[in-house]
C-alpha atoms as a PDB file:
ATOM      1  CA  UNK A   1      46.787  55.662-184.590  1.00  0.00           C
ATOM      2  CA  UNK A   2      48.045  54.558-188.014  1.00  0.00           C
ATOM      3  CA  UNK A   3      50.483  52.523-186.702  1.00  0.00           C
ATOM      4  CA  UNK A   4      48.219  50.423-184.776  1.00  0.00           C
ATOM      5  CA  UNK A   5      45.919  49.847-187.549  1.00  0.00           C
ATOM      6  CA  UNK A   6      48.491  48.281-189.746  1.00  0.00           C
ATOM      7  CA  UNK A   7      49.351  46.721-186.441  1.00  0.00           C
ATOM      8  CA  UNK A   8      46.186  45.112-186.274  1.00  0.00           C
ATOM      9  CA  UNK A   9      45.321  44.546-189.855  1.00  0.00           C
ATOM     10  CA  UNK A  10      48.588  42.706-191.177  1.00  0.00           C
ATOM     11  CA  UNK A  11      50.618  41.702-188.094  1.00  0.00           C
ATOM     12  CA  UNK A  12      48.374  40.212-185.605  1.00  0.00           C
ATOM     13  CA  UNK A  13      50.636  38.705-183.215  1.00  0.00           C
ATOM     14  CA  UNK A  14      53.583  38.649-185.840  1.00  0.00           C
ATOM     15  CA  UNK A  15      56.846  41.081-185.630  1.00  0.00           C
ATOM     16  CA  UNK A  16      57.416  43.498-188.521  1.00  0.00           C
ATOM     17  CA  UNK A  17      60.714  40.803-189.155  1.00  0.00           C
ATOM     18  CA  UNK A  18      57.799  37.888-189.496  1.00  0.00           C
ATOM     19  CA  UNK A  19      55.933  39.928-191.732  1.00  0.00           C
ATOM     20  CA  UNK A  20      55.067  39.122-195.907  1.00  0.00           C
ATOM     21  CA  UNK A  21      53.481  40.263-198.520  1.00  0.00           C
ATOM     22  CA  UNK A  22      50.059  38.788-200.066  1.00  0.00           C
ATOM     23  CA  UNK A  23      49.153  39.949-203.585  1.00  0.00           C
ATOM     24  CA  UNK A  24      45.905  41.113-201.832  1.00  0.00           C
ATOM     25  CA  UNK A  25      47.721  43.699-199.350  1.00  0.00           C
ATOM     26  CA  UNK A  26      47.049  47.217-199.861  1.00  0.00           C
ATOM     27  CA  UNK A  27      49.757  49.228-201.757  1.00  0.00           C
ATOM     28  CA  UNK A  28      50.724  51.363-198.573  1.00  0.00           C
ATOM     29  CA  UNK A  29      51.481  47.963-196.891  1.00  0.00           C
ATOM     30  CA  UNK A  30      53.293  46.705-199.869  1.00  0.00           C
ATOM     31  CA  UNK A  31      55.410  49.341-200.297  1.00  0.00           C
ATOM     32  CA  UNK A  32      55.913  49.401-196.538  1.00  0.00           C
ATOM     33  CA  UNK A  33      57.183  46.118-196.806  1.00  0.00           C
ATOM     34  CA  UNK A  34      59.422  46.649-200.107  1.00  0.00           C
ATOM     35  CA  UNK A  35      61.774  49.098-197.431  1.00  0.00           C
ATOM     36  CA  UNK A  36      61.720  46.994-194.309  1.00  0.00           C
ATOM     37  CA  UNK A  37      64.988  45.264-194.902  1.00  0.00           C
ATOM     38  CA  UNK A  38      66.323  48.711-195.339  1.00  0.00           C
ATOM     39  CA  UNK A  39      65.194  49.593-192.065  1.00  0.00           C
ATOM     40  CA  UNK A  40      66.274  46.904-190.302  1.00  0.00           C
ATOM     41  CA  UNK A  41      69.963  47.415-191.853  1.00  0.00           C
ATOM     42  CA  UNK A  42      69.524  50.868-190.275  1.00  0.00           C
ATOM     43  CA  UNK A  43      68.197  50.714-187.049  1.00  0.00           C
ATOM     44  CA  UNK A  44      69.650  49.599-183.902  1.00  0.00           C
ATOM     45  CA  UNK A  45      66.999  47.439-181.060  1.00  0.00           C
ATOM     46  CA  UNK A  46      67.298  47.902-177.644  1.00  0.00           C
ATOM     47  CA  UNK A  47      66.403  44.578-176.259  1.00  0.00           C
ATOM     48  CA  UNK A  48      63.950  44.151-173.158  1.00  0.00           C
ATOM     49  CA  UNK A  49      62.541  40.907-173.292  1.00  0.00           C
ATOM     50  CA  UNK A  50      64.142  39.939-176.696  1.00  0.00           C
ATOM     51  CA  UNK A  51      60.906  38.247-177.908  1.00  0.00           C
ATOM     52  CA  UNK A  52      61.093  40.883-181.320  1.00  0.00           C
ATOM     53  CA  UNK A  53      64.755  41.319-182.111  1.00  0.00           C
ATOM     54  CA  UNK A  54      66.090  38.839-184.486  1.00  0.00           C
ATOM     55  CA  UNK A  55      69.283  37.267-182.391  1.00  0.00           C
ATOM     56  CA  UNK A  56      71.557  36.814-186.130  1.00  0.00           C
ATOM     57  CA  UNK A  57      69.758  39.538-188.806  1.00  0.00           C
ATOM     58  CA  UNK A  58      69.228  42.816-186.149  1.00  0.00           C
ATOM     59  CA  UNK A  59      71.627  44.877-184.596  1.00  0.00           C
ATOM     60  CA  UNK A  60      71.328  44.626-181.117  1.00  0.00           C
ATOM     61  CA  UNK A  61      74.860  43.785-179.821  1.00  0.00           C
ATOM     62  CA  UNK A  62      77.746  46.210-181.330  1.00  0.00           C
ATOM     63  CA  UNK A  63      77.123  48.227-184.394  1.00  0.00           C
ATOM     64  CA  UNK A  64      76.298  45.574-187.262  1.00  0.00           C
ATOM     65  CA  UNK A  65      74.020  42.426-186.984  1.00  0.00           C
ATOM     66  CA  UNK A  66      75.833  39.143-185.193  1.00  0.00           C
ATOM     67  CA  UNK A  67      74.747  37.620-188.819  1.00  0.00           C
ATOM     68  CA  UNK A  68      78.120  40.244-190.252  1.00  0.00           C
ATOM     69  CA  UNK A  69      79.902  39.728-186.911  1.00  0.00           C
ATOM     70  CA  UNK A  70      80.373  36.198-187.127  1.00  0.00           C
ATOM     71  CA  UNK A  71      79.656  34.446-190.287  1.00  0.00           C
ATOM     72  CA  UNK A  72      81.240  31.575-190.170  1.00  0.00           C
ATOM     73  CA  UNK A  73      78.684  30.481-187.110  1.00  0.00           C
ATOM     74  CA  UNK A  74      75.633  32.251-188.787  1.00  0.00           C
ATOM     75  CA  UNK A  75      76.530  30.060-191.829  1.00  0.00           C
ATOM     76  CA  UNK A  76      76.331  26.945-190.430  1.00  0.00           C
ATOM     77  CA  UNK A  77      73.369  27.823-187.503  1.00  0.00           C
ATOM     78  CA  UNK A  78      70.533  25.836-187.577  1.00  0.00           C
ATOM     79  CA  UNK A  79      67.764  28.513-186.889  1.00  0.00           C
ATOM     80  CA  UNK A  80      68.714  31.968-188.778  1.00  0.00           C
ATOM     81  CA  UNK A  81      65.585  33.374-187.686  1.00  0.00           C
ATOM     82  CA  UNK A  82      65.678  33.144-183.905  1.00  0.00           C
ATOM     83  CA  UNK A  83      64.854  36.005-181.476  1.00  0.00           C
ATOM     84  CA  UNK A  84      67.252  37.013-178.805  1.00  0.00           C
ATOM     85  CA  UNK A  85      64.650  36.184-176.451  1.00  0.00           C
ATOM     86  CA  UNK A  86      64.678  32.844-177.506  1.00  0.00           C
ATOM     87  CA  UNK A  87      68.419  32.383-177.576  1.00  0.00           C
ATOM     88  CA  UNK A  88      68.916  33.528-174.108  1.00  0.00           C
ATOM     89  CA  UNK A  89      66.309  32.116-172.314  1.00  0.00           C
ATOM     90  CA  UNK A  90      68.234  29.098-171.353  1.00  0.00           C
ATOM     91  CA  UNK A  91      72.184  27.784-170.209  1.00  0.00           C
ATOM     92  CA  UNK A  92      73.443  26.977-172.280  1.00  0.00           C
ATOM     93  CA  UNK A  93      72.257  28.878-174.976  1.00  0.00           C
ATOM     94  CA  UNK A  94      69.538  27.561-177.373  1.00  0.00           C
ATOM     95  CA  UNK A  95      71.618  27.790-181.037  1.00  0.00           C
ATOM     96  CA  UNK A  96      72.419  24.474-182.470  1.00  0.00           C
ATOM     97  CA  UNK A  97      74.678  24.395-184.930  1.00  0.00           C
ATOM     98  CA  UNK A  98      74.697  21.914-188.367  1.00  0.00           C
ATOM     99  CA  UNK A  99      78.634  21.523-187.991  1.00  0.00           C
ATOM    100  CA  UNK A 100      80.985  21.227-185.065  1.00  0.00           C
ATOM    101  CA  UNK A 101      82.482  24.148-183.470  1.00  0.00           C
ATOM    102  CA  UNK A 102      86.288  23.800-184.186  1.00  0.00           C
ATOM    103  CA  UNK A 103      89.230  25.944-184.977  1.00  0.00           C
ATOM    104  CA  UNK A 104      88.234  29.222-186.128  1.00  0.00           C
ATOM    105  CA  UNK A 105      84.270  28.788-185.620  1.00  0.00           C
ATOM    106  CA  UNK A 106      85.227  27.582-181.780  1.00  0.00           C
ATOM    107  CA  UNK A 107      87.054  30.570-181.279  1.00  0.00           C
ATOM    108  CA  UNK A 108      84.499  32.886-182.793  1.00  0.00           C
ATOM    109  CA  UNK A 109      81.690  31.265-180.870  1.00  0.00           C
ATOM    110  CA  UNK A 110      83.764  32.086-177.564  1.00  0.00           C
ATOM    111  CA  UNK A 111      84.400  35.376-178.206  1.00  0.00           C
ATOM    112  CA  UNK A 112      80.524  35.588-178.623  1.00  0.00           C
ATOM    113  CA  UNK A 113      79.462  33.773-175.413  1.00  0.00           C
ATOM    114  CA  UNK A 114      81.945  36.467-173.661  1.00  0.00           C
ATOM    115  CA  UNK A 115      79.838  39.170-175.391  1.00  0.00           C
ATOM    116  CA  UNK A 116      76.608  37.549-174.577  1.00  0.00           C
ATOM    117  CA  UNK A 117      77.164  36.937-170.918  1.00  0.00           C
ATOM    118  CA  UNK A 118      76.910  40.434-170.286  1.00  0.00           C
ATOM    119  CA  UNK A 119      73.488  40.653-171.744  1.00  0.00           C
ATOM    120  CA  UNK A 120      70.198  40.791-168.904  1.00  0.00           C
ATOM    121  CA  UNK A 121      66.970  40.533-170.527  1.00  0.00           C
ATOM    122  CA  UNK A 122      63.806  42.339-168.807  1.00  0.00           C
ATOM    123  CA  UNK A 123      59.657  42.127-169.042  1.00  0.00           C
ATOM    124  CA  UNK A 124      59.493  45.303-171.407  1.00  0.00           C
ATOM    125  CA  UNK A 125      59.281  44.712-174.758  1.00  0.00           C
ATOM    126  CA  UNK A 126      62.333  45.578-177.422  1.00  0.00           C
ATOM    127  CA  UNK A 127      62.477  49.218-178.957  1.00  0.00           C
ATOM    128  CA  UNK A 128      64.549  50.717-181.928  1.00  0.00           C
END
C-alpha cells in the first residue's frame, strides 16, 4: 500500500531512474531518493518489456551496468539515459553515437551487438 502511494504521489508515470527531488518533497521521499543510486548499483532488472531499465546505468545484461562494461561507447553515446526498451525496439538498434565506431570502440560495440542479439523482450513489465 505504501508503495503505491509514493507511486502515485511523486512518480506519476515516471520510473524511480526519472525521478528528482523538489525542496517541497516530504523527508521520507527525500531521503528515499538520497539512496536510490545505491540501489540501483545493487540490484539486478529482469527485463520484460524494457520500458523501465536504463539500457547504459542498470544492470540488466551480465553482472555490472553496460555503462562499466563498455565505456569507451557509453562515453561517446548520444542518449545516456535510454531504456532497453527503447534501444531494442528497432534493427538496427536505436544508439547513435557522437564519434565513429573505429578500432577499439568498433570492436567493443560488436562484442555488444553479439550479447544483445540474444536478448527477447516481452509485454510484462521489468522487475528487480
Amino acid at each position: 500500500m505504501w508503495s503505491q502511494i509514493l507511486r502515485n504521489k511523486y512518480l506519476h508515470s515516471k520510473t524511480l531512474a526519472q525521478a528528482t527531488i523538489r525542496p517541497t518533497d516530504w523527508s521520507l521521499w527525500k531521503g528515499l531518493m538520497r539512496t536510490k543510486d545505491m540501489f540501483f548499483r545493487r540490484v539486478k532488472f529482469l527485463v520484460g518489456n524494457g520500458m523501465s531499465t536504463r539500457f547504459w546505468e542498470d544492470t540488466w545484461l551480465g553482472e555490472t551496468p553496460l555503462a562499466l562494461q563498455y565505456p569507451t561507447l557509453y562515453n561517446i553515446v548520444q542518449r545516456k539515459e535510454d531504456y532497453v526498451g527503447i534501444v531494442l525496439q528497432t534493427i538496427p538498434l536505436n544508439i547513435q553515437f557522437r564519434r565513429s565506431l573505429v578500432g577499439e570502440r568498433w570492436t567493443a560495440w560488436m562484442h555488444l551487438v553479439r550479447r544483445l542479439i540474444e536478448v527477447r523482450l516481452s509485454d510484462m513489465p521489468d522487475s528487480t
